[in-house]
C-alpha atoms as a PDB file:
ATOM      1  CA  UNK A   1      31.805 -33.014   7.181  1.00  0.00           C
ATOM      2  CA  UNK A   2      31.321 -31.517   3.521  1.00  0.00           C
ATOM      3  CA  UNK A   3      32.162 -28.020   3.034  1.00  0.00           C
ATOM      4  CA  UNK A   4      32.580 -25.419   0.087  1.00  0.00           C
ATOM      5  CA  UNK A   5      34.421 -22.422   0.055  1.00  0.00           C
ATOM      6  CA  UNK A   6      32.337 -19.165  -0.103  1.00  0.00           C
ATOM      7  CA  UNK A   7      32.939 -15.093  -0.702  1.00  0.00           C
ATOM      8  CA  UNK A   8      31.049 -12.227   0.617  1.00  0.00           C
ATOM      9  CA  UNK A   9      29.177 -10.360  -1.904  1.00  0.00           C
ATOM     10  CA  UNK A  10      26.928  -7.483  -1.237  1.00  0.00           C
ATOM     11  CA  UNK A  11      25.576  -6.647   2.574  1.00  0.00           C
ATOM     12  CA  UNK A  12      21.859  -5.779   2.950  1.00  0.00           C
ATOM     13  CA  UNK A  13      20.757  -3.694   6.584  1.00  0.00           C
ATOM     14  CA  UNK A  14      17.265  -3.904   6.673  1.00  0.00           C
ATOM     15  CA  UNK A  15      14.443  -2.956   8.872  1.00  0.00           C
ATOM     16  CA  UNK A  16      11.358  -4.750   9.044  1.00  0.00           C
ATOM     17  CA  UNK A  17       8.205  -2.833  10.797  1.00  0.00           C
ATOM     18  CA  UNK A  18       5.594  -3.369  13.303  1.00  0.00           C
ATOM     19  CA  UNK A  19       3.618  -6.596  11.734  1.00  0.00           C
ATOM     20  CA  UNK A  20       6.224  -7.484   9.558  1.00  0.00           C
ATOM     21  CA  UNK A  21       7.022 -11.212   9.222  1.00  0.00           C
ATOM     22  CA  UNK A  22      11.082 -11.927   8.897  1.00  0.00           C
ATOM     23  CA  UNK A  23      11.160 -15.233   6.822  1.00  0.00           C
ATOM     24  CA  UNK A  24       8.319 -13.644   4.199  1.00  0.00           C
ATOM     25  CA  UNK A  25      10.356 -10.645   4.213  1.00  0.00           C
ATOM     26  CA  UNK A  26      13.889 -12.322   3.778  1.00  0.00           C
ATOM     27  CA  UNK A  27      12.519 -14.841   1.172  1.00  0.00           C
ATOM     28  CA  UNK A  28      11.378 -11.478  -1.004  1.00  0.00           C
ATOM     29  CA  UNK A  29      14.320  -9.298  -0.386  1.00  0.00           C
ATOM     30  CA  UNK A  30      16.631 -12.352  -1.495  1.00  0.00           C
ATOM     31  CA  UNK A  31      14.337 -12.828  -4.823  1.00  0.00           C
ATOM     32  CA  UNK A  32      13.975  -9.428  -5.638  1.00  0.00           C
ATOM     33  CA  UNK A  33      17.954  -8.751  -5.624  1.00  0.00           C
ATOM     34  CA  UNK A  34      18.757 -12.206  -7.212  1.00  0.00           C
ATOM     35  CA  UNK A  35      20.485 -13.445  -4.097  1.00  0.00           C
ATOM     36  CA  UNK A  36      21.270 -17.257  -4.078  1.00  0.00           C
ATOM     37  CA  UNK A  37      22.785 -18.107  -0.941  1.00  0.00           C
ATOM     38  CA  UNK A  38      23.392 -15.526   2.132  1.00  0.00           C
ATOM     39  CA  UNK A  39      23.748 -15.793   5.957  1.00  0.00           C
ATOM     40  CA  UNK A  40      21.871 -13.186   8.680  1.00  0.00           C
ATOM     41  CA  UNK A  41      22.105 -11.296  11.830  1.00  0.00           C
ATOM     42  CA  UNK A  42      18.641 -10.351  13.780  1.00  0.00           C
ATOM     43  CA  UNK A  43      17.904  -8.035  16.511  1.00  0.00           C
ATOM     44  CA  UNK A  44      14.495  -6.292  18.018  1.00  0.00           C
ATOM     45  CA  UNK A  45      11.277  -7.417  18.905  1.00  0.00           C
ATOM     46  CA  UNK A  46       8.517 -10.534  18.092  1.00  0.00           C
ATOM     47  CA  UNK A  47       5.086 -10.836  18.740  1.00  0.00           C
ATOM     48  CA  UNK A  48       4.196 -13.220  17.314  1.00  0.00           C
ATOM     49  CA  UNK A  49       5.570 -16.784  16.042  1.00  0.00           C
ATOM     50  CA  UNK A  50       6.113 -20.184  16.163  1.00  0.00           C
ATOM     51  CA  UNK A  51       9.002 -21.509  17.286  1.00  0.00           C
ATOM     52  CA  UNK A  52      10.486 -25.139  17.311  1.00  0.00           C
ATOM     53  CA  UNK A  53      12.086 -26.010  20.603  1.00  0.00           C
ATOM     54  CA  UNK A  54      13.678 -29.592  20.079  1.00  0.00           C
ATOM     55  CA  UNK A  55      12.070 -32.782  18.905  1.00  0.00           C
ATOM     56  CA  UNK A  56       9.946 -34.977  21.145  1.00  0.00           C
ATOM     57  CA  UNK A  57      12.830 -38.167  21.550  1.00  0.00           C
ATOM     58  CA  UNK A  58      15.438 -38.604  19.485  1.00  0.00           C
ATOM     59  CA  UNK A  59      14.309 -41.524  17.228  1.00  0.00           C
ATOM     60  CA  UNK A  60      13.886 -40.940  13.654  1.00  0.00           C
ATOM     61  CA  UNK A  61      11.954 -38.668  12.194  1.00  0.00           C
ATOM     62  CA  UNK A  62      12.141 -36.438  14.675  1.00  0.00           C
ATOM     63  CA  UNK A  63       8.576 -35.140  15.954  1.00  0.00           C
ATOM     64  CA  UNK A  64       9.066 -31.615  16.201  1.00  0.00           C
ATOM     65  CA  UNK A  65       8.054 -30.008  19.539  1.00  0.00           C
ATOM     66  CA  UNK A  66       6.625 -26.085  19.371  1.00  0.00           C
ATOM     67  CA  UNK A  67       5.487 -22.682  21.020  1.00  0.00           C
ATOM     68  CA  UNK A  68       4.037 -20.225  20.165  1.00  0.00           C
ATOM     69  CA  UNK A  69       5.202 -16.608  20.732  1.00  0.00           C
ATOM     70  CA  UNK A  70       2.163 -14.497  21.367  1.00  0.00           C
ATOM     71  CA  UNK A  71       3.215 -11.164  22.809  1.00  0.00           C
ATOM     72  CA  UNK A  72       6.022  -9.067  22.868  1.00  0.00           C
ATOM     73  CA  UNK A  73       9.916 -10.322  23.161  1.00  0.00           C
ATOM     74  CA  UNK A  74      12.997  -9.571  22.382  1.00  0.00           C
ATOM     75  CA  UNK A  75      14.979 -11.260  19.831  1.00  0.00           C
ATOM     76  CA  UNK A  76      18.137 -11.810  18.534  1.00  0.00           C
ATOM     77  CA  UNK A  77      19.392 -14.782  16.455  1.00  0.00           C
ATOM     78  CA  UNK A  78      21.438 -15.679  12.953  1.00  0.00           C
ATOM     79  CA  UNK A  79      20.447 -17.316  10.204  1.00  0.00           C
ATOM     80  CA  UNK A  80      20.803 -19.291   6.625  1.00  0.00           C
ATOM     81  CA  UNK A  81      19.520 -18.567   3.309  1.00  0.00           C
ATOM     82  CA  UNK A  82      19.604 -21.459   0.835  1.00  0.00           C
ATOM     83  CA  UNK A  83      17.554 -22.609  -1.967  1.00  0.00           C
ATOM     84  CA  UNK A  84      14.941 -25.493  -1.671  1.00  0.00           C
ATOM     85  CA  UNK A  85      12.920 -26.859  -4.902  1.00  0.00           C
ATOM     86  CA  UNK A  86      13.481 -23.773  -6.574  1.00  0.00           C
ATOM     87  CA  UNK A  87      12.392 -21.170  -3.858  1.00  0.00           C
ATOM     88  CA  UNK A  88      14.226 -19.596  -0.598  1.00  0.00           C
ATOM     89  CA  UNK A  89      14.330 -21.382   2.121  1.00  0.00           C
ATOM     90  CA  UNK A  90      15.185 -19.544   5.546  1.00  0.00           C
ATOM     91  CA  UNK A  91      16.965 -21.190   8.319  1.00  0.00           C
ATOM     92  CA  UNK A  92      16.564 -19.138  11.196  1.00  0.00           C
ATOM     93  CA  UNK A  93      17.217 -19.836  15.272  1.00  0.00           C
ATOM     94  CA  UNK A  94      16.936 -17.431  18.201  1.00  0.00           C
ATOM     95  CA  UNK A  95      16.461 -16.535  21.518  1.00  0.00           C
ATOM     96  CA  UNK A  96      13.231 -15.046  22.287  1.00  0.00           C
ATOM     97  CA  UNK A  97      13.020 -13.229  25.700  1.00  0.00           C
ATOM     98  CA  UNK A  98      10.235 -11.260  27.870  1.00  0.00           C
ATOM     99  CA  UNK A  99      11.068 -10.408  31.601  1.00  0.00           C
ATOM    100  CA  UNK A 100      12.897 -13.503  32.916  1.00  0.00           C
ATOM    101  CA  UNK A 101      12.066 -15.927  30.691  1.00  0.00           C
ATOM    102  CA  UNK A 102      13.662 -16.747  27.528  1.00  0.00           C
ATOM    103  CA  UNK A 103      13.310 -19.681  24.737  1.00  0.00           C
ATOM    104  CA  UNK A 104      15.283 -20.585  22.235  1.00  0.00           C
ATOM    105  CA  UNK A 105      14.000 -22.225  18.870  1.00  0.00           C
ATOM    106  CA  UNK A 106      13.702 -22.389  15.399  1.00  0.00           C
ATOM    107  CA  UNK A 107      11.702 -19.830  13.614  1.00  0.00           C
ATOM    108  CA  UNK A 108       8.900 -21.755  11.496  1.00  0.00           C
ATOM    109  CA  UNK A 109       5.983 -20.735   9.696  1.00  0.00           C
ATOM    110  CA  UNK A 110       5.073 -17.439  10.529  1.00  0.00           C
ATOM    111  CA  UNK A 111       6.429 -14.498  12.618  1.00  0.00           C
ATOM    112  CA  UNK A 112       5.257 -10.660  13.289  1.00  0.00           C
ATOM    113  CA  UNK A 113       7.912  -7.965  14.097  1.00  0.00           C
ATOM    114  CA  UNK A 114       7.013  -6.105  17.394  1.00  0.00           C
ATOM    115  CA  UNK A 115       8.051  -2.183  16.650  1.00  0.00           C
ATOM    116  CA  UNK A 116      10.959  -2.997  14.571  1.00  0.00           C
ATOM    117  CA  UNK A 117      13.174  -5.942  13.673  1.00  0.00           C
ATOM    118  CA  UNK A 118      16.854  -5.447  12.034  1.00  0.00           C
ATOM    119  CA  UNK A 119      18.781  -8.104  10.012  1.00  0.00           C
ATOM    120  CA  UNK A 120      21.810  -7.525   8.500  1.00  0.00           C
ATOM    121  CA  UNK A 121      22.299  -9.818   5.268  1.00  0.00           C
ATOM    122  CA  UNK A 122      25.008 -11.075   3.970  1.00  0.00           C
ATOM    123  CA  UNK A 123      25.297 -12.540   0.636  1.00  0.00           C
ATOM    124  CA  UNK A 124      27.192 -15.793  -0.327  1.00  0.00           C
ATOM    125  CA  UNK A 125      28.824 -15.781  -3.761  1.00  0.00           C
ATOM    126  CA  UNK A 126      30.214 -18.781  -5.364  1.00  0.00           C
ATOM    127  CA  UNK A 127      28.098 -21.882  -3.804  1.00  0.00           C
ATOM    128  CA  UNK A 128      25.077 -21.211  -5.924  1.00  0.00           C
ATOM    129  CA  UNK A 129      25.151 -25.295  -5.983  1.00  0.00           C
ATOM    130  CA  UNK A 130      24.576 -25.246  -2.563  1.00  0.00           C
ATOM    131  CA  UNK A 131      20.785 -25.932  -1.509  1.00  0.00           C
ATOM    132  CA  UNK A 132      18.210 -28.122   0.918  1.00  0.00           C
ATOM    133  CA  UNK A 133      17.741 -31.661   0.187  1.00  0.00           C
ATOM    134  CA  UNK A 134      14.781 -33.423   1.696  1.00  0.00           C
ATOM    135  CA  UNK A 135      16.945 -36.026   3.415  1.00  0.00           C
ATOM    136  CA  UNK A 136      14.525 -39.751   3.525  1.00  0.00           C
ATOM    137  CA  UNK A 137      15.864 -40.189   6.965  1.00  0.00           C
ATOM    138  CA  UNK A 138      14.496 -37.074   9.367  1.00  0.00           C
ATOM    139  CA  UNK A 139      12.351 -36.143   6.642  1.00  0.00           C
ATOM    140  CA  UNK A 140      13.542 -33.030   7.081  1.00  0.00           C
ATOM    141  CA  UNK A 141      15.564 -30.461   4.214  1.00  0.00           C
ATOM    142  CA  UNK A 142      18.923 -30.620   5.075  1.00  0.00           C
ATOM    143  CA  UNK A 143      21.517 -28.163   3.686  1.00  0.00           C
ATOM    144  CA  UNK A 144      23.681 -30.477   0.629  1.00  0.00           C
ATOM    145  CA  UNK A 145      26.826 -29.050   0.123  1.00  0.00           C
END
Protein backbone atom coordinates (compact mmCIF):
# COMPACT_ATOMS: atom_id res chain seq x y z
CA UNK A 1 0.00 0.00 0.00
CA UNK A 2 1.14 3.71 -0.90
CA UNK A 3 -0.47 6.42 0.90
CA UNK A 4 -0.12 10.33 1.37
CA UNK A 5 -1.27 12.33 4.02
CA UNK A 6 -4.16 14.76 3.17
CA UNK A 7 -6.18 17.95 4.91
CA UNK A 8 -9.67 19.03 4.49
CA UNK A 9 -10.07 22.22 2.75
CA UNK A 10 -13.31 23.79 1.84
CA UNK A 11 -16.83 21.64 1.89
CA UNK A 12 -19.20 22.11 -1.10
CA UNK A 13 -23.32 20.93 -0.46
CA UNK A 14 -24.70 20.87 -3.67
CA UNK A 15 -27.89 20.03 -5.35
CA UNK A 16 -28.13 18.80 -8.69
CA UNK A 17 -31.81 18.96 -10.46
CA UNK A 18 -34.15 16.87 -12.35
CA UNK A 19 -31.88 15.89 -15.62
CA UNK A 20 -28.83 16.76 -14.12
CA UNK A 21 -25.86 14.43 -14.72
CA UNK A 22 -23.49 14.01 -11.36
CA UNK A 23 -19.99 13.26 -12.93
CA UNK A 24 -20.56 16.37 -15.66
CA UNK A 25 -21.66 18.33 -12.81
CA UNK A 26 -18.81 17.36 -10.28
CA UNK A 27 -16.10 17.59 -13.03
CA UNK A 28 -17.38 21.52 -13.52
CA UNK A 29 -17.96 22.44 -9.97
CA UNK A 30 -14.30 21.06 -9.18
CA UNK A 31 -12.84 23.26 -12.28
CA UNK A 32 -14.69 26.19 -11.70
CA UNK A 33 -13.47 26.48 -7.86
CA UNK A 34 -9.88 25.24 -8.69
CA UNK A 35 -10.32 22.06 -6.72
CA UNK A 36 -7.53 19.40 -7.27
CA UNK A 37 -8.33 16.48 -5.36
CA UNK A 38 -11.70 15.98 -3.15
CA UNK A 39 -13.80 12.99 -1.92
CA UNK A 40 -18.01 12.87 -2.05
CA UNK A 41 -21.13 11.86 -0.39
CA UNK A 42 -24.44 11.22 -2.71
CA UNK A 43 -27.98 10.85 -1.90
CA UNK A 44 -31.50 11.08 -4.02
CA UNK A 45 -32.68 9.79 -7.08
CA UNK A 46 -31.30 8.37 -10.83
CA UNK A 47 -32.95 7.83 -13.87
CA UNK A 48 -30.87 7.27 -15.84
CA UNK A 49 -27.17 5.71 -16.11
CA UNK A 50 -24.81 3.27 -16.71
CA UNK A 51 -23.45 1.43 -14.24
CA UNK A 52 -20.48 -1.13 -14.09
CA UNK A 53 -21.33 -4.19 -12.06
CA UNK A 54 -18.00 -6.32 -11.95
CA UNK A 55 -15.86 -7.58 -14.77
CA UNK A 56 -16.74 -10.63 -16.84
CA UNK A 57 -13.71 -13.22 -15.17
CA UNK A 58 -11.03 -12.12 -13.49
CA UNK A 59 -8.17 -12.43 -16.07
CA UNK A 60 -6.47 -9.41 -17.19
CA UNK A 61 -7.83 -6.71 -18.57
CA UNK A 62 -10.77 -7.00 -17.01
CA UNK A 63 -13.92 -6.90 -19.48
CA UNK A 64 -16.16 -4.69 -17.81
CA UNK A 65 -19.75 -5.99 -17.32
CA UNK A 66 -22.79 -3.12 -17.36
CA UNK A 67 -26.52 -1.95 -16.84
CA UNK A 68 -28.19 0.41 -17.56
CA UNK A 69 -30.41 2.42 -15.16
CA UNK A 70 -33.46 3.53 -17.05
CA UNK A 71 -36.10 4.71 -14.62
CA UNK A 72 -36.32 5.99 -11.36
CA UNK A 73 -34.06 4.76 -8.17
CA UNK A 74 -32.76 5.72 -5.33
CA UNK A 75 -29.21 6.34 -4.76
CA UNK A 76 -26.71 6.78 -2.41
CA UNK A 77 -22.94 6.21 -2.80
CA UNK A 78 -19.27 8.07 -2.15
CA UNK A 79 -16.88 8.99 -4.31
CA UNK A 80 -13.18 10.24 -5.58
CA UNK A 81 -12.09 13.20 -7.36
CA UNK A 82 -8.61 13.02 -8.89
CA UNK A 83 -6.95 14.36 -11.86
CA UNK A 84 -6.36 12.28 -15.11
CA UNK A 85 -4.27 13.78 -18.24
CA UNK A 86 -4.98 17.08 -17.14
CA UNK A 87 -8.85 16.93 -16.56
CA UNK A 88 -11.17 15.56 -13.52
CA UNK A 89 -11.69 12.35 -13.31
CA UNK A 90 -14.69 11.08 -11.04
CA UNK A 91 -14.63 7.86 -9.24
CA UNK A 92 -17.96 7.18 -8.18
CA UNK A 93 -19.81 3.71 -6.76
CA UNK A 94 -23.35 3.23 -5.45
CA UNK A 95 -26.23 1.45 -4.72
CA UNK A 96 -29.04 2.03 -6.96
CA UNK A 97 -32.48 0.80 -5.66
CA UNK A 98 -36.30 0.68 -6.96
CA UNK A 99 -38.87 -1.49 -4.95
CA UNK A 100 -36.92 -4.64 -3.98
CA UNK A 101 -34.28 -4.64 -6.11
CA UNK A 102 -31.08 -2.96 -5.76
CA UNK A 103 -27.55 -2.92 -7.78
CA UNK A 104 -24.55 -1.80 -6.94
CA UNK A 105 -21.89 -0.42 -9.53
CA UNK A 106 -19.71 2.01 -10.76
CA UNK A 107 -21.08 5.14 -12.19
CA UNK A 108 -19.66 5.48 -15.92
CA UNK A 109 -20.41 7.61 -18.69
CA UNK A 110 -23.46 9.30 -18.21
CA UNK A 111 -26.13 9.73 -15.46
CA UNK A 112 -29.54 11.91 -15.08
CA UNK A 113 -30.69 13.06 -11.57
CA UNK A 114 -34.36 11.97 -10.91
CA UNK A 115 -36.01 15.15 -8.86
CA UNK A 116 -32.94 15.99 -7.03
CA UNK A 117 -29.53 14.54 -6.24
CA UNK A 118 -27.27 15.92 -3.16
CA UNK A 119 -23.45 15.50 -2.82
CA UNK A 120 -21.60 16.87 -0.28
CA UNK A 121 -17.85 17.64 -1.43
CA UNK A 122 -15.08 17.62 0.27
CA UNK A 123 -11.89 19.03 -0.82
CA UNK A 124 -8.37 17.43 -0.43
CA UNK A 125 -5.52 19.88 0.15
CA UNK A 126 -1.97 18.94 0.00
CA UNK A 127 -1.83 15.76 -2.54
CA UNK A 128 -2.19 17.89 -5.61
CA UNK A 129 0.53 15.14 -6.91
CA UNK A 130 -1.91 12.70 -6.52
CA UNK A 131 -3.72 11.62 -9.91
CA UNK A 132 -4.91 8.46 -12.34
CA UNK A 133 -2.35 6.59 -14.13
CA UNK A 134 -3.40 4.41 -17.00
CA UNK A 135 -1.89 1.29 -15.46
CA UNK A 136 -0.55 -1.24 -18.85
CA UNK A 137 -1.89 -4.10 -16.89
CA UNK A 138 -6.01 -3.67 -16.47
CA UNK A 139 -5.78 -0.96 -18.82
CA UNK A 140 -7.59 0.80 -16.59
CA UNK A 141 -6.59 4.56 -14.66
CA UNK A 142 -5.63 3.69 -11.44
CA UNK A 143 -5.26 6.28 -8.63
CA UNK A 144 -0.91 6.84 -8.23
CA UNK A 145 -0.19 8.05 -5.04
Amino acid sequence: MKYKTASVGRVFVCRLNDGDDLLKCLEELVKQEGVKAAIFHVVGGMKGGKIVVGPETEEMPPIPVYREITESHEVTGMGTIFYKEGQPSVHFHGAFGKKDTVKMGCLREFSKTFIVLEAIVTELKGIDKVTRRLDPVTGIYLLDV
